[in-house]
N, C-alpha and C. Protein backbone atom coordinates (compact mmCIF):
# COMPACT_ATOMS: atom_id res chain seq x y z
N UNK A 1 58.01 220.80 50.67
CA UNK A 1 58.56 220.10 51.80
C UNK A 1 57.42 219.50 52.64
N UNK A 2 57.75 218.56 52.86
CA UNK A 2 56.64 217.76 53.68
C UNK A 2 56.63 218.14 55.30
N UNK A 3 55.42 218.13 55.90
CA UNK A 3 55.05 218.48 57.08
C UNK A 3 55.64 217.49 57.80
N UNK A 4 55.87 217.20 59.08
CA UNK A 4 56.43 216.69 59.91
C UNK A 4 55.21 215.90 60.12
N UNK A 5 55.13 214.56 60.96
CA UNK A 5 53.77 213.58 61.10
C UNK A 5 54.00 213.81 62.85
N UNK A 6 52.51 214.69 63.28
CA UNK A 6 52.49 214.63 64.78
C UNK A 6 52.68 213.61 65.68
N UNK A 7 53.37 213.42 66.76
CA UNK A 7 53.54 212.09 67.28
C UNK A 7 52.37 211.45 67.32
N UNK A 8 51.39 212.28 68.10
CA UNK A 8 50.16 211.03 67.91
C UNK A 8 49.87 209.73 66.83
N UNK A 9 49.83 210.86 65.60
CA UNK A 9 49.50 209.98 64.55
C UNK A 9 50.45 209.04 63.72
N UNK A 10 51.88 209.60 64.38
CA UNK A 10 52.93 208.36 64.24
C UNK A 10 52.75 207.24 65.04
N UNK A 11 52.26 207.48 66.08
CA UNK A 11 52.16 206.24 67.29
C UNK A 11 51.07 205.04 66.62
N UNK A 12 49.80 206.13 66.00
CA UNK A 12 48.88 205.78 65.66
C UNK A 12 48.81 204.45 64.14
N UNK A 13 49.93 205.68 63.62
CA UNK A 13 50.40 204.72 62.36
C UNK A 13 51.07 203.21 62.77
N UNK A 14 51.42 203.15 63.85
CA UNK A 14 52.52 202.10 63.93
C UNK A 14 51.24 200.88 64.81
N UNK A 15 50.23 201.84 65.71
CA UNK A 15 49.64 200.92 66.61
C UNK A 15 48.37 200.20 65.60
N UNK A 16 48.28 200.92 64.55
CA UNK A 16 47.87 200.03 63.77
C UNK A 16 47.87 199.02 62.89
N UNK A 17 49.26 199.14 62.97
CA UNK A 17 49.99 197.96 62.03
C UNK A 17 50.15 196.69 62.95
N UNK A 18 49.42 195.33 62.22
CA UNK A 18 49.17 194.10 63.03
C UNK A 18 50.83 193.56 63.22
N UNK A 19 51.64 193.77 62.43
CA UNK A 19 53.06 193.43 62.66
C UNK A 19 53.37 193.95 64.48
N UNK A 20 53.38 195.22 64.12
CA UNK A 20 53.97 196.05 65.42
C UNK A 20 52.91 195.51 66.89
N UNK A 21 51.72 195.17 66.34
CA UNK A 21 51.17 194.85 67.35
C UNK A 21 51.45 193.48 68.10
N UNK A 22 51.48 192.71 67.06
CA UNK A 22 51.89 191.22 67.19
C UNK A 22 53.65 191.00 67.80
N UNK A 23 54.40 192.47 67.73
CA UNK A 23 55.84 192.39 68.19
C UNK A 23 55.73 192.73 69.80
N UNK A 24 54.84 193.77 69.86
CA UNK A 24 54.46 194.13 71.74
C UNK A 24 53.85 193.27 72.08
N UNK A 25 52.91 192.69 71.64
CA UNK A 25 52.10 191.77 72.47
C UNK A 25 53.34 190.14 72.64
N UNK A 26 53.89 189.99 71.95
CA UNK A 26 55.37 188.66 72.13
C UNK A 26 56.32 189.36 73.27
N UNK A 27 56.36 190.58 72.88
CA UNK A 27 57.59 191.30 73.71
C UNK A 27 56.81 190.84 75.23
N UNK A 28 55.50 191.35 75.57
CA UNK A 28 54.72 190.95 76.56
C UNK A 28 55.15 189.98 77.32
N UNK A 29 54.62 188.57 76.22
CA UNK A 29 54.42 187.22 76.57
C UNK A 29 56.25 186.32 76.91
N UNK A 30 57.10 187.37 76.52
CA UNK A 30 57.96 186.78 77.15
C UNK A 30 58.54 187.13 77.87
N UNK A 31 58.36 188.61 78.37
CA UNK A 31 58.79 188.85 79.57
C UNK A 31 57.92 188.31 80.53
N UNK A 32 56.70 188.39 80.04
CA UNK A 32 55.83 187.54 81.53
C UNK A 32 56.18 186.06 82.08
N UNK A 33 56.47 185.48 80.67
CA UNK A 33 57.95 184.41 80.81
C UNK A 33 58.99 184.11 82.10
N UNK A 34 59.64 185.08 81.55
CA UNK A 34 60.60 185.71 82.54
C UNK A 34 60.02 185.89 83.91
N UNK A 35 59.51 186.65 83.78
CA UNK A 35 58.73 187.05 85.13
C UNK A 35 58.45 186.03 86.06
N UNK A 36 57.72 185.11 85.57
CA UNK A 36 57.25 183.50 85.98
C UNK A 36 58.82 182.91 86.43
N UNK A 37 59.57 183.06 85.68
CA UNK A 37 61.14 182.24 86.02
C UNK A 37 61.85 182.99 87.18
N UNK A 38 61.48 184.15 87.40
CA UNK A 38 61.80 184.62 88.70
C UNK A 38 61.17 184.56 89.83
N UNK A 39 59.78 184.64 89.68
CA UNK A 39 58.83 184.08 90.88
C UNK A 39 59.15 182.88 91.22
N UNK A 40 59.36 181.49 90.61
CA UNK A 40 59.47 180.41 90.29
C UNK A 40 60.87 180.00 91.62
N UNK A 41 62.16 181.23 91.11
CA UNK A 41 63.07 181.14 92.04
C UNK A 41 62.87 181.36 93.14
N UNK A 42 62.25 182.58 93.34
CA UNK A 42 61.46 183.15 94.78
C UNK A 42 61.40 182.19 95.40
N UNK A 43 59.89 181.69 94.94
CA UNK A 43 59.27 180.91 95.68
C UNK A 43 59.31 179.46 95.85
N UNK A 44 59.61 178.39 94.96
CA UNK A 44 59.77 177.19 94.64
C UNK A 44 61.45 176.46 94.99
N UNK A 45 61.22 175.39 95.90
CA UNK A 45 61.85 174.33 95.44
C UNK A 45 62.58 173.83 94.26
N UNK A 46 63.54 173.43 94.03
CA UNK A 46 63.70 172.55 92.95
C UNK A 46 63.03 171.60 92.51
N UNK A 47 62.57 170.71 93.57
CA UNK A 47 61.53 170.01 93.22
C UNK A 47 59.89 170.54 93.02
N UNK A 48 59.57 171.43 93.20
CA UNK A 48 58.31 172.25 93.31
C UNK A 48 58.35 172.99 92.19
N UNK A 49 59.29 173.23 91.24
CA UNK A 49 59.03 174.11 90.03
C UNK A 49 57.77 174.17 89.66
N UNK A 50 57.88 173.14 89.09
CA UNK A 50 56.18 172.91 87.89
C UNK A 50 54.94 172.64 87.96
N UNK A 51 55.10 172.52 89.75
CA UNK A 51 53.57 172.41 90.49
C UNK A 51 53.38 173.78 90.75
N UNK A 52 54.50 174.55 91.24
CA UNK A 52 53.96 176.04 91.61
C UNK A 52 53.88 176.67 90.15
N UNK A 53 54.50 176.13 89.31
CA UNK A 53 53.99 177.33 87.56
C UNK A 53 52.82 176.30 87.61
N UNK A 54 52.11 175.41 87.48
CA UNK A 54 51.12 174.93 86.59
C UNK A 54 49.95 175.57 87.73
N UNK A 55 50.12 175.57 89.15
CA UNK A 55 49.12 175.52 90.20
C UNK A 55 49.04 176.78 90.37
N UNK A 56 49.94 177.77 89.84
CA UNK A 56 49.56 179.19 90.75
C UNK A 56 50.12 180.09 89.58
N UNK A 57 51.38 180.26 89.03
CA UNK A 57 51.47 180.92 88.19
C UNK A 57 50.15 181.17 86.82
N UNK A 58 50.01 179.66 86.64
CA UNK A 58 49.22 179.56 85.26
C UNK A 58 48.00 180.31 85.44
N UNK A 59 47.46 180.49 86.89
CA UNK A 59 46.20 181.42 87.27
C UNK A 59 46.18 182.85 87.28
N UNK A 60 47.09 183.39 87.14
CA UNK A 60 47.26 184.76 87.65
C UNK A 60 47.37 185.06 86.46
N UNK A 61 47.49 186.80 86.73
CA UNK A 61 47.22 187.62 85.19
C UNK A 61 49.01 188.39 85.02
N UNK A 62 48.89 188.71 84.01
CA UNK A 62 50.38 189.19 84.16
C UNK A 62 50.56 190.25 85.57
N UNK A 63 49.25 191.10 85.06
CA UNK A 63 49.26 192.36 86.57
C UNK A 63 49.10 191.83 87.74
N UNK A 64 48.97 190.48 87.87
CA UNK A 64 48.85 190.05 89.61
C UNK A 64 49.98 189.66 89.87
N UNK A 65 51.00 189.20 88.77
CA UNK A 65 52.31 188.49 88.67
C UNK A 65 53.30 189.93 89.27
N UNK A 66 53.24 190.36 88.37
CA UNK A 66 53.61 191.95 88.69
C UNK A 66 53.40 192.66 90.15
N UNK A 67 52.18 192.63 90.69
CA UNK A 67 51.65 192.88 92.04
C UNK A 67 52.88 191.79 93.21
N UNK A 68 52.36 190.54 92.30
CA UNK A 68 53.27 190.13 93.54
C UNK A 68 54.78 190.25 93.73
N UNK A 69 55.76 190.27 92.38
CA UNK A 69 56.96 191.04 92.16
C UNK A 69 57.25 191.95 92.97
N UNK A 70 55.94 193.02 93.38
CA UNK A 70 56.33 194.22 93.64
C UNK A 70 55.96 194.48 95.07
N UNK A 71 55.42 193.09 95.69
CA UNK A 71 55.54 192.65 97.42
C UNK A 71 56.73 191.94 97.74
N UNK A 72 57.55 191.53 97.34
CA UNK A 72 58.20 190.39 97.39
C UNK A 72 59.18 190.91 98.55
N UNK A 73 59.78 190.33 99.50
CA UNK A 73 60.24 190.89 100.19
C UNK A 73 61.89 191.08 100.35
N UNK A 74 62.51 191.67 99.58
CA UNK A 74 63.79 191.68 98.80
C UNK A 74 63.86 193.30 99.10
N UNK A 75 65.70 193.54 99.09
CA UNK A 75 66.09 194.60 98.97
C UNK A 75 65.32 195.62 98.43
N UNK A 76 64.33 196.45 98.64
CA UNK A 76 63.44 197.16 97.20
C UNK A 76 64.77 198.89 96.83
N UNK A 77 66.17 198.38 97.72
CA UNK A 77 66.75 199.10 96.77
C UNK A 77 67.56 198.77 96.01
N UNK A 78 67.65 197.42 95.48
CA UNK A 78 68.63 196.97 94.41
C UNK A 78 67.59 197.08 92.93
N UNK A 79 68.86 198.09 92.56
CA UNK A 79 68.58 198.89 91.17
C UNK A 79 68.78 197.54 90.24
N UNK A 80 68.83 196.47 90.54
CA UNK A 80 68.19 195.40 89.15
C UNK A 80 66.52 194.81 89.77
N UNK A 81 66.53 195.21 90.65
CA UNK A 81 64.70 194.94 91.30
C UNK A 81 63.95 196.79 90.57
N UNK A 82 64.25 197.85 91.56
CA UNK A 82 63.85 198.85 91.17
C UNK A 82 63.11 198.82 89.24
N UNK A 83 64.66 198.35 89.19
CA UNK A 83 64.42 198.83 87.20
C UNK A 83 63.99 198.23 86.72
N UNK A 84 63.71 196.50 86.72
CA UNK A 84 62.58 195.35 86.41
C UNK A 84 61.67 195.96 86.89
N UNK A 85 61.28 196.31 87.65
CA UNK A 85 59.68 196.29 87.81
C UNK A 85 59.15 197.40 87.47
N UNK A 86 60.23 198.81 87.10
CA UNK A 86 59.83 199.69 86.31
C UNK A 86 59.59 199.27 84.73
N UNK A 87 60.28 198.41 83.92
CA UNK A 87 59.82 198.11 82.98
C UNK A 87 58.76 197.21 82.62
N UNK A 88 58.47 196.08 83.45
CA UNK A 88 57.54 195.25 83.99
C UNK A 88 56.55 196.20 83.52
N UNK A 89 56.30 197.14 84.55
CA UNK A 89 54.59 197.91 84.66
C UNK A 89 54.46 198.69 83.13
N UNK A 90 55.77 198.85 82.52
CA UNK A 90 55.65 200.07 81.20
C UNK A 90 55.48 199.07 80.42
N UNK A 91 55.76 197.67 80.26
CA UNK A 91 55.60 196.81 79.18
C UNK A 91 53.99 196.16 79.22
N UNK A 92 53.67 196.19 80.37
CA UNK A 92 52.23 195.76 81.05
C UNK A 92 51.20 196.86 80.80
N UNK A 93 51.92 198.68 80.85
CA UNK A 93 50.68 199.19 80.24
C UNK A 93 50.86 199.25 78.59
N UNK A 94 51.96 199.14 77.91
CA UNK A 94 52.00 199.33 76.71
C UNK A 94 51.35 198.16 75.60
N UNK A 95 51.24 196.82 76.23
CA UNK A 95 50.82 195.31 75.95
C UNK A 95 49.17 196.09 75.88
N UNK A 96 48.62 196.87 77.13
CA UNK A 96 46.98 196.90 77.58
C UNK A 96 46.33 197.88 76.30
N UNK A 97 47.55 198.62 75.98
CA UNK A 97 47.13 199.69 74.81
C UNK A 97 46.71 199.14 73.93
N UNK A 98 47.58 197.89 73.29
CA UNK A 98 47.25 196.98 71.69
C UNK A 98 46.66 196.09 72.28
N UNK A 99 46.26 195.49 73.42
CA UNK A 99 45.49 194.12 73.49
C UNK A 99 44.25 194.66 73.57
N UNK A 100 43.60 195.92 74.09
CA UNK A 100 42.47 196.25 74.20
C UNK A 100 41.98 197.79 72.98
N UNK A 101 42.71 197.54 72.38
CA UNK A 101 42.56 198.35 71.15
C UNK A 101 42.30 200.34 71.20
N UNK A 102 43.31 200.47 72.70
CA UNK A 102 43.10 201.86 73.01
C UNK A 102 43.96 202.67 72.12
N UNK A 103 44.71 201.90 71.47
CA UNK A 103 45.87 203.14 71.08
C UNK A 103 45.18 203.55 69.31
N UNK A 104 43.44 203.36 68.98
CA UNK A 104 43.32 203.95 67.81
C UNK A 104 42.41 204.94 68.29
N UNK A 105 41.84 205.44 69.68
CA UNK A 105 40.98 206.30 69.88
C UNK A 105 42.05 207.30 69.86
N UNK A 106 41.43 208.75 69.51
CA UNK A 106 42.43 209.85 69.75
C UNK A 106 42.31 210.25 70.98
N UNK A 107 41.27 209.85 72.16
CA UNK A 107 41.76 210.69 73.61
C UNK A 107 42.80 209.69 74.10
N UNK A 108 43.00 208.12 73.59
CA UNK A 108 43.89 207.28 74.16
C UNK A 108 45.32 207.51 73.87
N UNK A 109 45.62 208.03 72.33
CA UNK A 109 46.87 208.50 71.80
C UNK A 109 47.45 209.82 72.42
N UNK A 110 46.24 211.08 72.47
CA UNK A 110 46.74 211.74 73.27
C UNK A 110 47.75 211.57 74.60
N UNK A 111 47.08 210.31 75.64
CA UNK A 111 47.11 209.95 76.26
C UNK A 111 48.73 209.53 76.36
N UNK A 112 48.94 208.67 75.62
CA UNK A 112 49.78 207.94 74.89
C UNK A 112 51.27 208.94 74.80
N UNK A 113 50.87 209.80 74.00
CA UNK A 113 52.20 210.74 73.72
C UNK A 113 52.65 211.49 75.27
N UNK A 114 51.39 211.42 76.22
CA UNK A 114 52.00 212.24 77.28
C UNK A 114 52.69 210.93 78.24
N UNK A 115 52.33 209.93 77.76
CA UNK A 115 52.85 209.05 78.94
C UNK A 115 54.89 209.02 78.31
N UNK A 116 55.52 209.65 78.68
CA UNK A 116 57.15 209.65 78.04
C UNK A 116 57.66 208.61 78.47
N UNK A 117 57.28 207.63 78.90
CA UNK A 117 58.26 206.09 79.12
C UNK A 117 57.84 205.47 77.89
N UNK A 118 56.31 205.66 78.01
CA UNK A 118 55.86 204.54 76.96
C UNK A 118 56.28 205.22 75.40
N UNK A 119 55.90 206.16 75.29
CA UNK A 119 56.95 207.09 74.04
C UNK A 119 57.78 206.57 73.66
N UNK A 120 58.78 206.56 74.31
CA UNK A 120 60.25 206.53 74.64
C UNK A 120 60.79 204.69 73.39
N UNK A 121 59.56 203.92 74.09
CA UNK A 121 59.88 202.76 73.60
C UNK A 121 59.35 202.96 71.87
N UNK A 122 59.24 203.79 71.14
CA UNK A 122 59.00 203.79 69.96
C UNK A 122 59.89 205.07 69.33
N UNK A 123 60.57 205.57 69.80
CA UNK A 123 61.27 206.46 69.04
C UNK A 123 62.38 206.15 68.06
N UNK A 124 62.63 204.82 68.55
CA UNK A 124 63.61 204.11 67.54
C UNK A 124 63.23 202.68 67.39
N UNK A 125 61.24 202.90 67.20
CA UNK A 125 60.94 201.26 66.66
C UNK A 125 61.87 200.76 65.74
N UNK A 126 61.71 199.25 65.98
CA UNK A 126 61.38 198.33 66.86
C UNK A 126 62.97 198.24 68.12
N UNK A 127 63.70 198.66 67.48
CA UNK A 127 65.29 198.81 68.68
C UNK A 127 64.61 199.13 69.72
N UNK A 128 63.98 200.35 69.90
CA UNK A 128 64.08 201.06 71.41
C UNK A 128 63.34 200.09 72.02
N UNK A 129 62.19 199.29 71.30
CA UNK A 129 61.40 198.46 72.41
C UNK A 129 62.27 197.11 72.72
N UNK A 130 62.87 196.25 71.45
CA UNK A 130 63.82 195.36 72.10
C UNK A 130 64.89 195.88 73.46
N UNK A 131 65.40 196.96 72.85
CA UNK A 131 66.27 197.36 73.72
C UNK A 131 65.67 197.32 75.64
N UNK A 132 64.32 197.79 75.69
CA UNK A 132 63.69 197.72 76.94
C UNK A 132 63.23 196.62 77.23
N UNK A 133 63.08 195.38 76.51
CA UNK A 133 63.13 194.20 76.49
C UNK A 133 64.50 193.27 77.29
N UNK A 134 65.37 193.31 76.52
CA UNK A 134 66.54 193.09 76.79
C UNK A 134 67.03 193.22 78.16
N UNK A 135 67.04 194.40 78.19
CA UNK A 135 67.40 194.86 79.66
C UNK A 135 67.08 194.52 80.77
N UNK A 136 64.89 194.60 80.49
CA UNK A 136 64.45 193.77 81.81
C UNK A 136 65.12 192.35 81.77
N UNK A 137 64.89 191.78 81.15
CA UNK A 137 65.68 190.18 80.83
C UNK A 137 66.55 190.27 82.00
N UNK A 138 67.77 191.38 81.47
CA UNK A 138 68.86 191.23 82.36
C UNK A 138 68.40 191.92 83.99
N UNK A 139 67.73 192.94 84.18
CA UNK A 139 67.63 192.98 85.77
C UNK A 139 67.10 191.75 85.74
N UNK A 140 66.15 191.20 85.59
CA UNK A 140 65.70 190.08 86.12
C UNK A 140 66.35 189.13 86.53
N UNK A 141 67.38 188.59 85.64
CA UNK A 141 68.25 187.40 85.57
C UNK A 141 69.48 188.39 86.98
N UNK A 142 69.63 189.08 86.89
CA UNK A 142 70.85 189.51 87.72
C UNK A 142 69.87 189.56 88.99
N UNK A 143 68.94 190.13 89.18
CA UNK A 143 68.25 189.67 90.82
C UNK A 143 68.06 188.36 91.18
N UNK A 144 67.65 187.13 89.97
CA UNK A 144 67.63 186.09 90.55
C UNK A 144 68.95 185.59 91.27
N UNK A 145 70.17 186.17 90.66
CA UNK A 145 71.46 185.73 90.76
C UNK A 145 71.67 186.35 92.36
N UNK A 146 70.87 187.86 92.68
CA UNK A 146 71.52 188.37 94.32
C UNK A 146 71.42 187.51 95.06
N UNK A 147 72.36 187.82 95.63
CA UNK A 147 72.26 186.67 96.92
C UNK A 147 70.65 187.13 98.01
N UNK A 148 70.76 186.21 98.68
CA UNK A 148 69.37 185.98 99.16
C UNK A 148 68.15 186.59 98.40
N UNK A 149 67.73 185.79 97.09
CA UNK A 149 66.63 186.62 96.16
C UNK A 149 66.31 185.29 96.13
N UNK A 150 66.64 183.91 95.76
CA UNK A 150 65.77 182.70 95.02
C UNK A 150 65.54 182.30 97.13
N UNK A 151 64.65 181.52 97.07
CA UNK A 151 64.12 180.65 98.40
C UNK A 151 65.28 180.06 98.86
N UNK A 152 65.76 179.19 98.15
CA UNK A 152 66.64 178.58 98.52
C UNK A 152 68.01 179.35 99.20
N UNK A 153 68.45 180.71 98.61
CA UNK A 153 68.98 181.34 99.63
C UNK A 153 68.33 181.73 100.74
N UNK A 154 66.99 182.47 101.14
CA UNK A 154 66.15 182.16 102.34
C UNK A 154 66.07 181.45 103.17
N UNK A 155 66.19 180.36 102.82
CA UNK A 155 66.01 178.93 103.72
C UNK A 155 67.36 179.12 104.41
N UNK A 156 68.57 179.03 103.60
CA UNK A 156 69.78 178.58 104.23
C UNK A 156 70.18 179.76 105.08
N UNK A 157 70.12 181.32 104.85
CA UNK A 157 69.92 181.85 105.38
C UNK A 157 69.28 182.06 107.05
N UNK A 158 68.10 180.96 107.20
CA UNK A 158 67.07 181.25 108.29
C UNK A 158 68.03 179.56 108.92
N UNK A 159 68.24 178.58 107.85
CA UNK A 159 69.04 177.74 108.82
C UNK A 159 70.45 177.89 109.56
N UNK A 160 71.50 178.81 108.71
CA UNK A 160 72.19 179.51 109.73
C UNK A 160 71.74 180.48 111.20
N UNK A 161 70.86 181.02 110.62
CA UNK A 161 70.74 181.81 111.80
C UNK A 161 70.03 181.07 112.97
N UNK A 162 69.81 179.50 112.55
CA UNK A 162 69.10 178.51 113.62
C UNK A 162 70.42 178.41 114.67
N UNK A 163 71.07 178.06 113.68
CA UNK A 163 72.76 177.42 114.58
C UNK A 163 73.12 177.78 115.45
């Protein structure tokens, strides 16, 4: 009977495979996507879209994008803000593991197995990580939708209360 494969070196098996790596690091690049399409609402005009992504988004790093997500001055108790930006930061450290090649040292895997969010997204590779994919998608898209979350509710907001 075969031994069971310690999580580490399951994690290890998978963080070395350029497939799996090349699937987190996309999973990354499009939630940071996303991310950008919600700042975008925040902050921008309709007419200002593509000056504020080309002029300010395009500069920042995903973690400053994130930083500023996580100033923004919005309900910080609506559980589609809360839970985006909890997956935000778990997809942002799990991206830092394979982009900077920590997840083949063994004090980093150690590391790795104790962190249980980031776990969590491989227990039923590649599902469990779409699945945490997905989801942010949707808090995201459902906060842009709260009322007073894009500028443009802001504005009209601050022009009623002119009246």
């Amino acid at each position: 009977m075969k031994q069971p494969i310690e999580p580490k070196w399951k994690l290890h098996n998978l963080l070395s495979d350029a497939a799996v790596i090349g699937d987190i690091l996309q999973t990354a690049i499009h939630l940071e996507f996303d991310l950008d399409m919600a700042l975008i609402d925040f902050f921008a005009t309709r007419a200002r879209r593509e000056a504020f992504e080309e002029l300010i988004l395009d500069e920042l790093t995903f973690h400053q994008k994130i930083e500023i997500f996580r100033q923004l001055p919005v309900n910080k108790g609506l559980k589609s803000y809360r839970l985006a930006l909890a997956t935000l930061s778990r997809i942002k450290r799990l991206r830092n593991y394979v982009a900077h090649g920590f997840g083949l040292r063994e004090r980093d895997l150690e590391r790795l197995v104790r962190d249980k969010e980031l776990l969590a997204m491989f227990e039923d590779y590649p599902r469990s990580l779409n699945k945490e994919y997905k989801l942010a998608r949707m808090r995201l898209y459902a906060l842009g939708k709260s009322k007073g979350y894009a500028l443009s509710s802001l504005i009209s907001a601050v022009r009623i209360k002119k009246a």
